[in-house]
PDB file of N, CA and C in Angstrom:
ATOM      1  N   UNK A   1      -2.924   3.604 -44.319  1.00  0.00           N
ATOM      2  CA  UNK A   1      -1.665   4.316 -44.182  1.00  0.00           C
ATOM      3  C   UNK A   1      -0.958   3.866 -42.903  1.00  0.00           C
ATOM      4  N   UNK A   2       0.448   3.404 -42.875  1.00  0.00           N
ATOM      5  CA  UNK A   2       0.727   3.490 -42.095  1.00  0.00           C
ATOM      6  C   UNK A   2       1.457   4.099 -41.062  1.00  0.00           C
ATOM      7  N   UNK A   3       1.487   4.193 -39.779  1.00  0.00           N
ATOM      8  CA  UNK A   3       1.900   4.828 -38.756  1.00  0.00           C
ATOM      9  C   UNK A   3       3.854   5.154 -39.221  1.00  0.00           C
ATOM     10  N   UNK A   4       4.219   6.556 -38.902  1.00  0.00           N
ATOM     11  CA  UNK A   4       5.621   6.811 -38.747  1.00  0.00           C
ATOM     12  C   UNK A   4       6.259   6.336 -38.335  1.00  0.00           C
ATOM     13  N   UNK A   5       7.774   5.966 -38.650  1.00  0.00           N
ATOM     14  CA  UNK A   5       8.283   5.038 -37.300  1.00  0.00           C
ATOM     15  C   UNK A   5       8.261   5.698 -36.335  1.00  0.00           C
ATOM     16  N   UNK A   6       8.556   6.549 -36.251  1.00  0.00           N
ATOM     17  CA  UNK A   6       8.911   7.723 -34.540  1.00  0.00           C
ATOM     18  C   UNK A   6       7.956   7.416 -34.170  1.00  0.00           C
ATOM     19  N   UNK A   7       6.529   7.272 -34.442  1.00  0.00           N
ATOM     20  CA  UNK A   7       5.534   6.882 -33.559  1.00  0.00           C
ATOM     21  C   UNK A   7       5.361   5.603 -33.416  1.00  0.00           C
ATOM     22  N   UNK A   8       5.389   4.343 -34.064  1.00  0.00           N
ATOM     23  CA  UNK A   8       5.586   3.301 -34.035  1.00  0.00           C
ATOM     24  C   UNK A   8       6.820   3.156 -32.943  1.00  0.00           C
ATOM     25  N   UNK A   9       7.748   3.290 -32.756  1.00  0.00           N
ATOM     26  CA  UNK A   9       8.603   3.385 -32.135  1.00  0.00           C
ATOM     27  C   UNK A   9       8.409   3.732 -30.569  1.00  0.00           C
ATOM     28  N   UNK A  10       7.675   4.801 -30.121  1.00  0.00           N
ATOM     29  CA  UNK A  10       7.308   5.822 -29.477  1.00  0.00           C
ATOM     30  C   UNK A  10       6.308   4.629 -28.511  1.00  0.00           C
ATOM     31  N   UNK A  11       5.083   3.998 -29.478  1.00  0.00           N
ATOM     32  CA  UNK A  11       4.060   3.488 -28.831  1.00  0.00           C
ATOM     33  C   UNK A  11       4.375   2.143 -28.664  1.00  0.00           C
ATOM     34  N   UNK A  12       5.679   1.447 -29.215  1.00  0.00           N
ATOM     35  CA  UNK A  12       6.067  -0.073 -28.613  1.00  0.00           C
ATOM     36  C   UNK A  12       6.826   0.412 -27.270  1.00  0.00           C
ATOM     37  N   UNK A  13       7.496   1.841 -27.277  1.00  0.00           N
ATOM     38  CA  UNK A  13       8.361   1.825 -25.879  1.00  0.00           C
ATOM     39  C   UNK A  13       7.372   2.143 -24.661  1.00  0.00           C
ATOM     40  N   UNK A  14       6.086   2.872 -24.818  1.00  0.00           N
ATOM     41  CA  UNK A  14       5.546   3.196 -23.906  1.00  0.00           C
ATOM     42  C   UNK A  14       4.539   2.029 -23.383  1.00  0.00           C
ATOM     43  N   UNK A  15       4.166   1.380 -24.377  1.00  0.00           N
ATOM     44  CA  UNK A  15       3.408  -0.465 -24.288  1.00  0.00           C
ATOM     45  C   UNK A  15       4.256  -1.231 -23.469  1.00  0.00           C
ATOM     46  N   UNK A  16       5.944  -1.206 -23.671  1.00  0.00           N
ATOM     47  CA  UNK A  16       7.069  -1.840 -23.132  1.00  0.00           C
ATOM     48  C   UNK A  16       7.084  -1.700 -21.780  1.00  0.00           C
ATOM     49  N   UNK A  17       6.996  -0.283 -21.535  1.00  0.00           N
ATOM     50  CA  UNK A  17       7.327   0.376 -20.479  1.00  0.00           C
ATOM     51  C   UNK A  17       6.318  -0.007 -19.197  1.00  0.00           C
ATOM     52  N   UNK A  18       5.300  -0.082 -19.740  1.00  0.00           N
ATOM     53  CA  UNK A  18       3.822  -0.533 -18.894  1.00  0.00           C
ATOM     54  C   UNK A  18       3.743  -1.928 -18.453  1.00  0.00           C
ATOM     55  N   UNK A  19       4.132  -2.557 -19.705  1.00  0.00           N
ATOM     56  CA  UNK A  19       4.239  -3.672 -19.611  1.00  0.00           C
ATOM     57  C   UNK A  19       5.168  -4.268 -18.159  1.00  0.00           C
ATOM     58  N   UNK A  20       6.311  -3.834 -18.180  1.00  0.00           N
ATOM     59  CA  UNK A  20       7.595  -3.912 -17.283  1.00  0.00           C
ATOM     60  C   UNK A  20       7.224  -3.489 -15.840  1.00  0.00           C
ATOM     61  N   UNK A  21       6.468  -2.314 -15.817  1.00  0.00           N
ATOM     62  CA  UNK A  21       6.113  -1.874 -14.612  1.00  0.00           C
ATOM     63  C   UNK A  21       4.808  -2.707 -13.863  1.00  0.00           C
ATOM     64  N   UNK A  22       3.853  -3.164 -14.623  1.00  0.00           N
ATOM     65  CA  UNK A  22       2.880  -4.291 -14.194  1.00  0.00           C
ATOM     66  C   UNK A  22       3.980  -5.621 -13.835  1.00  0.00           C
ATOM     67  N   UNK A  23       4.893  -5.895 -14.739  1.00  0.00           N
ATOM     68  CA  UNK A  23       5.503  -7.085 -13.828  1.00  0.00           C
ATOM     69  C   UNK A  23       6.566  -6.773 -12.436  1.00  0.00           C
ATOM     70  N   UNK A  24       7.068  -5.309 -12.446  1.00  0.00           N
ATOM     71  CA  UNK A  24       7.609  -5.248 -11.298  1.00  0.00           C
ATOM     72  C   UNK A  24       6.706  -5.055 -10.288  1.00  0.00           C
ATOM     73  N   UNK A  25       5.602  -4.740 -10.139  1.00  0.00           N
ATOM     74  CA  UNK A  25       4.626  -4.481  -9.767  1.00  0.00           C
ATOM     75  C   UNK A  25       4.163  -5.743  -9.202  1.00  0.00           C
ATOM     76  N   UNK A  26       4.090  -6.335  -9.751  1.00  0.00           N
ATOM     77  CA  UNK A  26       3.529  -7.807  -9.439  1.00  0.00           C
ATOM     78  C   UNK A  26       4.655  -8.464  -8.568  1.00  0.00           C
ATOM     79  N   UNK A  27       6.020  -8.429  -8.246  1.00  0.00           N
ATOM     80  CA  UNK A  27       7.076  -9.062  -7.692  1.00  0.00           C
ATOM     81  C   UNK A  27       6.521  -8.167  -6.169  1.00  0.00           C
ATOM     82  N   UNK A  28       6.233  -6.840  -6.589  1.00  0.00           N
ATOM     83  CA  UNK A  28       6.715  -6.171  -4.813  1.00  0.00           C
ATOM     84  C   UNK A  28       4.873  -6.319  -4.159  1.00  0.00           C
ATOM     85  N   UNK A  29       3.973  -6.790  -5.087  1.00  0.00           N
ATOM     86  CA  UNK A  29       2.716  -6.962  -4.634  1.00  0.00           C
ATOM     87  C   UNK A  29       1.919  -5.867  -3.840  1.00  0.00           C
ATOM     88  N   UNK A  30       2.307  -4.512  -4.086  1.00  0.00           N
ATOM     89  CA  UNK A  30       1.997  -3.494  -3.336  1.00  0.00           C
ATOM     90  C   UNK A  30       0.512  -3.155  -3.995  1.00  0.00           C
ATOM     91  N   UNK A  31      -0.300  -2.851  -3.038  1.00  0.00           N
ATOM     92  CA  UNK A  31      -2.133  -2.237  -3.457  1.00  0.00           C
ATOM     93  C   UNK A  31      -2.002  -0.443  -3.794  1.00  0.00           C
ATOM     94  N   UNK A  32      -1.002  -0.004  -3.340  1.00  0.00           N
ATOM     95  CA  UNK A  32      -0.881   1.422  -3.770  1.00  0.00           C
ATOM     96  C   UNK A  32      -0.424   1.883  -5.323  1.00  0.00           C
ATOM     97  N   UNK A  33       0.774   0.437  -5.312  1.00  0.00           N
ATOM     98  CA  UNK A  33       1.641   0.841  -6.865  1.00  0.00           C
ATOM     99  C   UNK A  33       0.267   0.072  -7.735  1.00  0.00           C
ATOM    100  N   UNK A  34      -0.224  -0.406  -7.041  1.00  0.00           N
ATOM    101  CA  UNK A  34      -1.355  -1.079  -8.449  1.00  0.00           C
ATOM    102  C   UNK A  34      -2.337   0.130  -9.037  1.00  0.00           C
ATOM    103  N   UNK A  35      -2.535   0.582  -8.046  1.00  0.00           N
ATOM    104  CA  UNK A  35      -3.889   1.457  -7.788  1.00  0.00           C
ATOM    105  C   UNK A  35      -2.846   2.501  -8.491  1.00  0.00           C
ATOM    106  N   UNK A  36      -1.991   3.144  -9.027  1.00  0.00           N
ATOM    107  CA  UNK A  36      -1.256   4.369  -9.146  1.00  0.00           C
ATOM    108  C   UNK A  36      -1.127   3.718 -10.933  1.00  0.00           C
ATOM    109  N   UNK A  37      -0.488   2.090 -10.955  1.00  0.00           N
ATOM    110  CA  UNK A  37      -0.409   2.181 -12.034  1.00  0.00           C
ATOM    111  C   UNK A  37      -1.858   1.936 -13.129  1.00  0.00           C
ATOM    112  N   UNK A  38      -3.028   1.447 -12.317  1.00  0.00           N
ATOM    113  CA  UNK A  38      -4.199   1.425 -13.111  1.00  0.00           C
ATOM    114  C   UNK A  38      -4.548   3.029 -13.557  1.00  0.00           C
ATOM    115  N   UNK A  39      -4.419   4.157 -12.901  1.00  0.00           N
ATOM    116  CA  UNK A  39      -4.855   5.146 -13.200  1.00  0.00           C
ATOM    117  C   UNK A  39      -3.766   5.754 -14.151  1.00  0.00           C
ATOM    118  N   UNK A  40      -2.533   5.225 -14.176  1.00  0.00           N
ATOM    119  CA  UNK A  40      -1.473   5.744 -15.402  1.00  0.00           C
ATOM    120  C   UNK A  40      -1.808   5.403 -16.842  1.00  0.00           C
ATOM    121  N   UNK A  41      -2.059   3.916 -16.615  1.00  0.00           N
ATOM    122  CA  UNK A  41      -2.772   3.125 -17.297  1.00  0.00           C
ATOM    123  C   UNK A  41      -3.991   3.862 -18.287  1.00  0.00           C
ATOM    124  N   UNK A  42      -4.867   4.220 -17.879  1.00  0.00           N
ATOM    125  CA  UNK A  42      -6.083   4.687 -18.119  1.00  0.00           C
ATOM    126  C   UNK A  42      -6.013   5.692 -18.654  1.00  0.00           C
ATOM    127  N   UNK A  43      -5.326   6.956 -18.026  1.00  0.00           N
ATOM    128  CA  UNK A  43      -5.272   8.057 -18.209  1.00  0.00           C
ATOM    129  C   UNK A  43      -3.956   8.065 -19.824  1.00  0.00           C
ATOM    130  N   UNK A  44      -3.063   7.072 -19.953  1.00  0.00           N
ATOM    131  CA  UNK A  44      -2.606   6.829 -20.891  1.00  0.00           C
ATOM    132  C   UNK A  44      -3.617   6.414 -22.575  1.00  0.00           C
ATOM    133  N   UNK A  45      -4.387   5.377 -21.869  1.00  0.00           N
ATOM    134  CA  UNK A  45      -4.908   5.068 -23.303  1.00  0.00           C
ATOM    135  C   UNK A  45      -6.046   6.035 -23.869  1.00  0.00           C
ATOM    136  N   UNK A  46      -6.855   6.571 -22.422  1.00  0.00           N
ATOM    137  CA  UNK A  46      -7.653   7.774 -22.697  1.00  0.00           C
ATOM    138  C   UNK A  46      -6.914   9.230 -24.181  1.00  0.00           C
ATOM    139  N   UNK A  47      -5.832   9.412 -23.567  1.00  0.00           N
ATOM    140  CA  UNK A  47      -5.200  10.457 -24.130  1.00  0.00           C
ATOM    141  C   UNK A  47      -4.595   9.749 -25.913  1.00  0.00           C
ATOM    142  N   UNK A  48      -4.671   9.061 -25.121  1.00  0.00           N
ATOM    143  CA  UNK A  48      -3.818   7.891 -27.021  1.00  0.00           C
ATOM    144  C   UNK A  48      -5.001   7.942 -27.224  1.00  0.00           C
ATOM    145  N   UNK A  49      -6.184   7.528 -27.295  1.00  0.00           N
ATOM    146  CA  UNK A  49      -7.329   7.274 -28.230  1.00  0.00           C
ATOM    147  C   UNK A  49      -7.814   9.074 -28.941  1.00  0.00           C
ATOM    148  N   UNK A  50      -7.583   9.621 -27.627  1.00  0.00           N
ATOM    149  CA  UNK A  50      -7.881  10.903 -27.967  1.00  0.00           C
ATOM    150  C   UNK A  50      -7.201  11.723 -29.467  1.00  0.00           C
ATOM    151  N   UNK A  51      -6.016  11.412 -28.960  1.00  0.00           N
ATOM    152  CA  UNK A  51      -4.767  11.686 -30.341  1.00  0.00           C
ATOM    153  C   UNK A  51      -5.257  10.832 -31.507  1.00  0.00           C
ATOM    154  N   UNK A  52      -5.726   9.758 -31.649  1.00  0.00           N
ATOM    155  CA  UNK A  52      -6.082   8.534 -32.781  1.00  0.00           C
ATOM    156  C   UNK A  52      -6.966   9.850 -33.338  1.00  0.00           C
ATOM    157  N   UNK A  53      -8.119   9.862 -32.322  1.00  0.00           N
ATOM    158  CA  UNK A  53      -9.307   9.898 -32.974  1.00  0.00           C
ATOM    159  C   UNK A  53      -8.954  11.860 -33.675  1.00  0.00           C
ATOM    160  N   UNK A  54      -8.161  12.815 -33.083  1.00  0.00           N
ATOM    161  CA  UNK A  54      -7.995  14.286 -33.768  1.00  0.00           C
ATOM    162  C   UNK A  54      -7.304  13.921 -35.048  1.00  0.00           C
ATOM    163  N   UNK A  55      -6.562  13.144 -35.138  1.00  0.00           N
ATOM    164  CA  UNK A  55      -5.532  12.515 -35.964  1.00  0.00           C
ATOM    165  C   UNK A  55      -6.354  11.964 -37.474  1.00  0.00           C
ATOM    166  N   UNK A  56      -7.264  11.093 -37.145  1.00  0.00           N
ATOM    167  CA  UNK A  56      -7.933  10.294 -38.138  1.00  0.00           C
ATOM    168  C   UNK A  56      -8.867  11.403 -38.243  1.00  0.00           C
ATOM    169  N   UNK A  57      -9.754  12.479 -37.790  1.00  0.00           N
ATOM    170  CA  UNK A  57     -10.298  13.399 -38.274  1.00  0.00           C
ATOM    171  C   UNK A  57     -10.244  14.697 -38.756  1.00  0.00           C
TER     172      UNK A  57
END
């Protein structure tokens, strides 16, 4: 089955969004914005897998 667009939609802008911020990230070379965005990071896919997995069960 596949995914809704609103969510399809939803999870290319927030992939986008990450994406964009690791490369601005990378221009200003800061150890704080890294360290802030690894834990956004994490705490993002944690909660998405979480939703997969209530979702598919």
């Amino acid at each position: 089955m596949l995914p809704s667009l609103s969510t399809l939609i939803f999870e290319t802008l927030v992939v986008s969004l990450l994406f964009f911020a690791l490369c601005l990230m990378q221009i200003t070379e800061s150890q704080f914005q890294w360290t802030q965005l690894f834990i956004a990071s994490t705490g993002f896919l944690s909660l998405y897998g979480l939703k997969r997995i209530v979702v598919f069960c």
